[in-house]
C-alpha atoms as a PDB file:
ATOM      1  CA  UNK A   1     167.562 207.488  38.157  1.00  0.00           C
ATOM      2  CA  UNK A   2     168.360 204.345  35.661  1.00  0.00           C
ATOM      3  CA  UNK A   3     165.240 202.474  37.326  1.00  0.00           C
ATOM      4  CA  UNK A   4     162.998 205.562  36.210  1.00  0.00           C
ATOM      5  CA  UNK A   5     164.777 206.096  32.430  1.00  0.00           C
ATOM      6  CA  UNK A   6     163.515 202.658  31.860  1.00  0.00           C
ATOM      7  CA  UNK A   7     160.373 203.276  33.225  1.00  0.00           C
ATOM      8  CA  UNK A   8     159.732 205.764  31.055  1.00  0.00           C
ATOM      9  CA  UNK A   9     161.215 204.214  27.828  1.00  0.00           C
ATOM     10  CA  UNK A  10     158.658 201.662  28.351  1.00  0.00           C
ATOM     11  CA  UNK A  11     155.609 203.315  28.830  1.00  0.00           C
ATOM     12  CA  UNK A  12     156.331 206.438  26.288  1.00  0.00           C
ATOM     13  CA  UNK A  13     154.938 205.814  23.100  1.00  0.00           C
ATOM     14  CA  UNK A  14     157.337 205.738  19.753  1.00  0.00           C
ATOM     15  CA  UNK A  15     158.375 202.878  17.477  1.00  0.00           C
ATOM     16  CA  UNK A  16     159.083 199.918  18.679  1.00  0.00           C
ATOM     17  CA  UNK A  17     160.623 197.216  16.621  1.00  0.00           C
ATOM     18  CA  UNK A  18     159.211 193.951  16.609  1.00  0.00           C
ATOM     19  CA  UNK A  19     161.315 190.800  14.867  1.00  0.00           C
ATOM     20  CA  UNK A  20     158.691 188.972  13.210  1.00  0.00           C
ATOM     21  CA  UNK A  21     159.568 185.629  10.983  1.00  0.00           C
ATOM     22  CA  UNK A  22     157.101 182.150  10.202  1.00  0.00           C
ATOM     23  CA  UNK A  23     157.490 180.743  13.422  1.00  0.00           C
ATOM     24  CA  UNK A  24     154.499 180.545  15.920  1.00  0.00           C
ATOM     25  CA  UNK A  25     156.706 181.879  18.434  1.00  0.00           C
ATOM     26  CA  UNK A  26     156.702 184.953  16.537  1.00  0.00           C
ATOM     27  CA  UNK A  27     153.165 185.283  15.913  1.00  0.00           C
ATOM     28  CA  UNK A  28     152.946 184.639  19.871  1.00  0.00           C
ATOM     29  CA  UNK A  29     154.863 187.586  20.888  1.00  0.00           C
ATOM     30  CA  UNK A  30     152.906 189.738  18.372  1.00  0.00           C
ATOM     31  CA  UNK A  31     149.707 189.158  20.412  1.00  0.00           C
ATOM     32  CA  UNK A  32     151.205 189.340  23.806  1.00  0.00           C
ATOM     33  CA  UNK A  33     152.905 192.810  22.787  1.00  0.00           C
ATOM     34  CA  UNK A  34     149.552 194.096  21.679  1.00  0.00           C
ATOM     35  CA  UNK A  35     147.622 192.334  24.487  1.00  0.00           C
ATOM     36  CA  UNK A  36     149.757 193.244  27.760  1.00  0.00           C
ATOM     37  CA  UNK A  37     152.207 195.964  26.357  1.00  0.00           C
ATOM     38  CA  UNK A  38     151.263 198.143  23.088  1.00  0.00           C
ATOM     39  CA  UNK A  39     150.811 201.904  23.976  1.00  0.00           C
ATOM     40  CA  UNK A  40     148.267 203.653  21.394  1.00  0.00           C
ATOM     41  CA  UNK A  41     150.532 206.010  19.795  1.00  0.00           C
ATOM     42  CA  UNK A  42     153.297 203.459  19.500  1.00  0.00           C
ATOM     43  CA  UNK A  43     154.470 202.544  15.910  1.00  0.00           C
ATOM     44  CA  UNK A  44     155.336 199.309  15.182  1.00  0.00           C
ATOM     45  CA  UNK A  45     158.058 198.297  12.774  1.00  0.00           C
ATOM     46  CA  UNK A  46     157.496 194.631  11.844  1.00  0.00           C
ATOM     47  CA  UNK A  47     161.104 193.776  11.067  1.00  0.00           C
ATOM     48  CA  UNK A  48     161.742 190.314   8.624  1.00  0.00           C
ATOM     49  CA  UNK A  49     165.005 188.816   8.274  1.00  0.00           C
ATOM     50  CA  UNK A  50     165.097 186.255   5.664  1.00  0.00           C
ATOM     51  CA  UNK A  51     167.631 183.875   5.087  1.00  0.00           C
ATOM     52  CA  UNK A  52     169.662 184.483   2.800  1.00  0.00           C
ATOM     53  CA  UNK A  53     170.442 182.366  -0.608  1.00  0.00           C
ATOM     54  CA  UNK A  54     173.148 185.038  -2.371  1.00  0.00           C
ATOM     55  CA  UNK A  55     176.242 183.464  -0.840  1.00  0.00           C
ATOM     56  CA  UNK A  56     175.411 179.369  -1.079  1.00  0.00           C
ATOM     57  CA  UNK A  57     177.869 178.133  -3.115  1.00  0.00           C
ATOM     58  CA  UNK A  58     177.146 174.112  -2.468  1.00  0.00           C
ATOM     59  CA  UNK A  59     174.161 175.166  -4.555  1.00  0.00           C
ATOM     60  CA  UNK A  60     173.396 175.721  -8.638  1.00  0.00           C
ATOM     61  CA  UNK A  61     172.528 179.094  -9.293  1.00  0.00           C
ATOM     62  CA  UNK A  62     168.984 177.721 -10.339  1.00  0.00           C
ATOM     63  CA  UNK A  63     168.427 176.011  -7.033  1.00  0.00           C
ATOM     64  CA  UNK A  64     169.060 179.525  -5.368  1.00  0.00           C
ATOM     65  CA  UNK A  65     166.827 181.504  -7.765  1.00  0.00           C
ATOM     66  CA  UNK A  66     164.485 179.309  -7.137  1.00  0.00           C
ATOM     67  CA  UNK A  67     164.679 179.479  -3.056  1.00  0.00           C
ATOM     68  CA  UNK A  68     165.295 182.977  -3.259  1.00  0.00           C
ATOM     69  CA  UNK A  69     162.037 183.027  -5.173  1.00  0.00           C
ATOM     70  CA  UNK A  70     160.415 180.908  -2.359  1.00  0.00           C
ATOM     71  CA  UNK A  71     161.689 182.538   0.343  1.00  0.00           C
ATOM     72  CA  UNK A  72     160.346 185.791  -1.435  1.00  0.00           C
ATOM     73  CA  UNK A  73     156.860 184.609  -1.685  1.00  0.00           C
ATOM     74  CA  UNK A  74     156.627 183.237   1.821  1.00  0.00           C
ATOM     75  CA  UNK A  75     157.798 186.957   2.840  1.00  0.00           C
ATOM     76  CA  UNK A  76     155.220 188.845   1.016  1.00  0.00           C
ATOM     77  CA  UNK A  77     152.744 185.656   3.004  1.00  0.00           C
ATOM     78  CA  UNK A  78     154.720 186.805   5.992  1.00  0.00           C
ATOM     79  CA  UNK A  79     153.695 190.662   5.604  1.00  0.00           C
ATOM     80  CA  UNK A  80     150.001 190.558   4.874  1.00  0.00           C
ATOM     81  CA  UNK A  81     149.414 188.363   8.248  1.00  0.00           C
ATOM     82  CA  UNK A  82     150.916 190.804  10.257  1.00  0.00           C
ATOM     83  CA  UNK A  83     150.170 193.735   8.395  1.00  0.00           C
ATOM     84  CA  UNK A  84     146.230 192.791   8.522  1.00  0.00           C
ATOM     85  CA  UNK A  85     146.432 191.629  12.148  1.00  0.00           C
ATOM     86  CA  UNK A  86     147.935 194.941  12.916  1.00  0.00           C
ATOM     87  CA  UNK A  87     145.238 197.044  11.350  1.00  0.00           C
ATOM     88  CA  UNK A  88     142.254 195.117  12.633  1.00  0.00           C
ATOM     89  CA  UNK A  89     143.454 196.317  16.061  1.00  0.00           C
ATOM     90  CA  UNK A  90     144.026 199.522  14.779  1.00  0.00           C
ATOM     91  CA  UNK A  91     147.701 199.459  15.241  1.00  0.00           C
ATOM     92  CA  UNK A  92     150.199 201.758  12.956  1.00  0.00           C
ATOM     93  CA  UNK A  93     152.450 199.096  11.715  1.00  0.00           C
ATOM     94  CA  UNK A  94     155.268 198.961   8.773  1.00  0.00           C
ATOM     95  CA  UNK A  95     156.703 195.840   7.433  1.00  0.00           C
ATOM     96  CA  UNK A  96     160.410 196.405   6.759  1.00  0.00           C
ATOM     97  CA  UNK A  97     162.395 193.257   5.386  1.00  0.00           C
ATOM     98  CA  UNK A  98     166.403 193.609   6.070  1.00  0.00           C
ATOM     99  CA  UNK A  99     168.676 191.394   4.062  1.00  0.00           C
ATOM    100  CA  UNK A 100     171.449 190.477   6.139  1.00  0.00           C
ATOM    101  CA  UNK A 101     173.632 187.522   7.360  1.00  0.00           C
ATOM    102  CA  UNK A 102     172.763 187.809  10.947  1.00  0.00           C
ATOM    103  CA  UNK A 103     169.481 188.517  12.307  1.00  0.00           C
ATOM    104  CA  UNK A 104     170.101 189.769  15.605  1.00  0.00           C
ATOM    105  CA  UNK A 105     172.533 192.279  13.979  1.00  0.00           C
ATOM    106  CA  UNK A 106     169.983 193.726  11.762  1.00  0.00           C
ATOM    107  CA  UNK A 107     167.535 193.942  14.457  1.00  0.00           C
ATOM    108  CA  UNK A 108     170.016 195.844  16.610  1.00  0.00           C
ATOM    109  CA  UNK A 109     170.803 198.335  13.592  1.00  0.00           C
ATOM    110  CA  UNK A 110     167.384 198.809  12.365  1.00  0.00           C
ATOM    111  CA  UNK A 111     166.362 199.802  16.269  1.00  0.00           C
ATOM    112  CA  UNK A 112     169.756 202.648  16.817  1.00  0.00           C
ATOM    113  CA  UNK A 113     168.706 204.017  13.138  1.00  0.00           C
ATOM    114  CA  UNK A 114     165.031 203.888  14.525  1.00  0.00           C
ATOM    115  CA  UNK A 115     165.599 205.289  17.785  1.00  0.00           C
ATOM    116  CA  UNK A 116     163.294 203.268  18.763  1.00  0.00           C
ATOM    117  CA  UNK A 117     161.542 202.787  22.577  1.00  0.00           C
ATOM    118  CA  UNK A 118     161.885 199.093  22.551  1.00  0.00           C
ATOM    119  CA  UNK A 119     162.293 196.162  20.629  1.00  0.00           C
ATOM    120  CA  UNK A 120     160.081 193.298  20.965  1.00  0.00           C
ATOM    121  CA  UNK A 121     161.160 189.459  19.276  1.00  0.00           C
ATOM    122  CA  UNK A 122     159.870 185.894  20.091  1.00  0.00           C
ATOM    123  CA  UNK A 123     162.825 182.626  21.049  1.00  0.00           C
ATOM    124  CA  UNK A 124     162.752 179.338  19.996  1.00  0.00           C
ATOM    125  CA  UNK A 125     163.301 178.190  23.067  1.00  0.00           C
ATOM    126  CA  UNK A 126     166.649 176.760  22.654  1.00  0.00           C
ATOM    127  CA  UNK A 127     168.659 174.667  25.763  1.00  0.00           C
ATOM    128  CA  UNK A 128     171.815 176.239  26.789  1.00  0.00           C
ATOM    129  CA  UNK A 129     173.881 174.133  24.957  1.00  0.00           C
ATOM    130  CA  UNK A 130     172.005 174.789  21.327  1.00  0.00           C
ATOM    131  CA  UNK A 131     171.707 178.177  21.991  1.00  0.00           C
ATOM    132  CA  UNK A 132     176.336 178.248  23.245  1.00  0.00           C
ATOM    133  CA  UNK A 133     176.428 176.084  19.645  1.00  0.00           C
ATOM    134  CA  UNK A 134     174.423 178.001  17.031  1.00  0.00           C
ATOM    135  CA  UNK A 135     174.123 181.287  19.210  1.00  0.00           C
ATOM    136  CA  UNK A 136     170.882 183.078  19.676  1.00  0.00           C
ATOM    137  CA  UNK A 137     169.080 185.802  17.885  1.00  0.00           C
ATOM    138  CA  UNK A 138     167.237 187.206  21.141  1.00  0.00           C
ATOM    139  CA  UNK A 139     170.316 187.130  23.127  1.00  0.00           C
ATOM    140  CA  UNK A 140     172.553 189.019  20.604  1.00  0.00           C
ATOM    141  CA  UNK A 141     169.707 191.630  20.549  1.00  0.00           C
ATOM    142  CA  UNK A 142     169.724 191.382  24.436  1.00  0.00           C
ATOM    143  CA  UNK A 143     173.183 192.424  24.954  1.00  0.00           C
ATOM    144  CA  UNK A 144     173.533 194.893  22.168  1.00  0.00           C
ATOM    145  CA  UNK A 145     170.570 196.749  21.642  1.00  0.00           C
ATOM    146  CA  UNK A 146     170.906 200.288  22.746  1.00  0.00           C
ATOM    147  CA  UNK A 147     166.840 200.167  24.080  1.00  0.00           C
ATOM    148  CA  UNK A 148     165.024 197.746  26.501  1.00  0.00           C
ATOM    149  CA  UNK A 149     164.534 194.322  24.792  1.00  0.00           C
ATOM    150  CA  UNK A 150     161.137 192.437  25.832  1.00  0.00           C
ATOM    151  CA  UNK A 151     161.485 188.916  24.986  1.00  0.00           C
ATOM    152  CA  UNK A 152     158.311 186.205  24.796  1.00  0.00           C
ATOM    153  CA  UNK A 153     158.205 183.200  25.425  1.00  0.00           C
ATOM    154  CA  UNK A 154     155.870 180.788  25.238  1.00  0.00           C
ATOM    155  CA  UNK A 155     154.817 179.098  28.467  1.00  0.00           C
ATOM    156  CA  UNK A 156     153.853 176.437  26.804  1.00  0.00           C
ATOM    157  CA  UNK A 157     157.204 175.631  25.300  1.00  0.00           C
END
């Protein structure tokens, strides 16, 4: 019975979030999704979580302003990639951007306030003992998401 829920979850359509950031890893997933697992019908929710600047304190307040600012135009860069590469394959997408210390928690939340299917992110491709040191956004979505996680990875990495 648990072997067919699955099943299902993964080839009914509904939204699906996808955590999407600069990396090529990211951009990577994105077209494997859409070539080997997008279901027409399926929304996508391109989720973005940005680091954050609001709580640096080893920093002047211009110096954050002024990364904040950066890191606000390399988002908006961020959402018209995806957002056009999305429509050109005639794909319902959304670009959401979540502010939030941890990634992999705002993944998890966005996906239980989504219901969503499935959510879909990229990995850096970190060794076991980076990933046990600065823990792992893909993981953390792994063990707490309430929906199938699909993780890519790059065979080349």
């Amino acid at each position: 019975m648990m072997a067919e829920s699955i099943s299902n979850s993964l080839t009914d359509t509904g939204s699906v979030v996808m955590a999407v950031d600069y990396s090529d890893n990211s951009e990577w997933a994105f077209d494997w999704y859409v070539t080997n697992f997008h279901k027409p019908g399926n929304k996508v929710i391109l989720l973005h979580v940005p680091e954050s600047y609001i709580n640096a304190t080893t920093m002047s307040p211009g110096r954050v302003m002024e990364l904040q600012r950066e890191s606000d135009g390399k988002t908006t860069d961020l959402k018209q990639k995806f957002i056009d590469k999305a429509s050109k394959l005639g794909i319902e997408a959304e670009f959401r951007v979540e502010n939030a210390d941890k990634p992999g928690h705002a993944i998890v939340d966005v996906a239980q306030k989504e219901n969503a299917t499935f959510v879909v992110t990229g990995t850096r491709g970190m060794g076991k003992f980076r990933r046990t040191i600065m823990g792992s956004v893909s993981d953390f979505v792994v063990h707490h998401a309430h929906c199938p996680v699909l993780v890519c990875r790059h065979k080349d990495k």
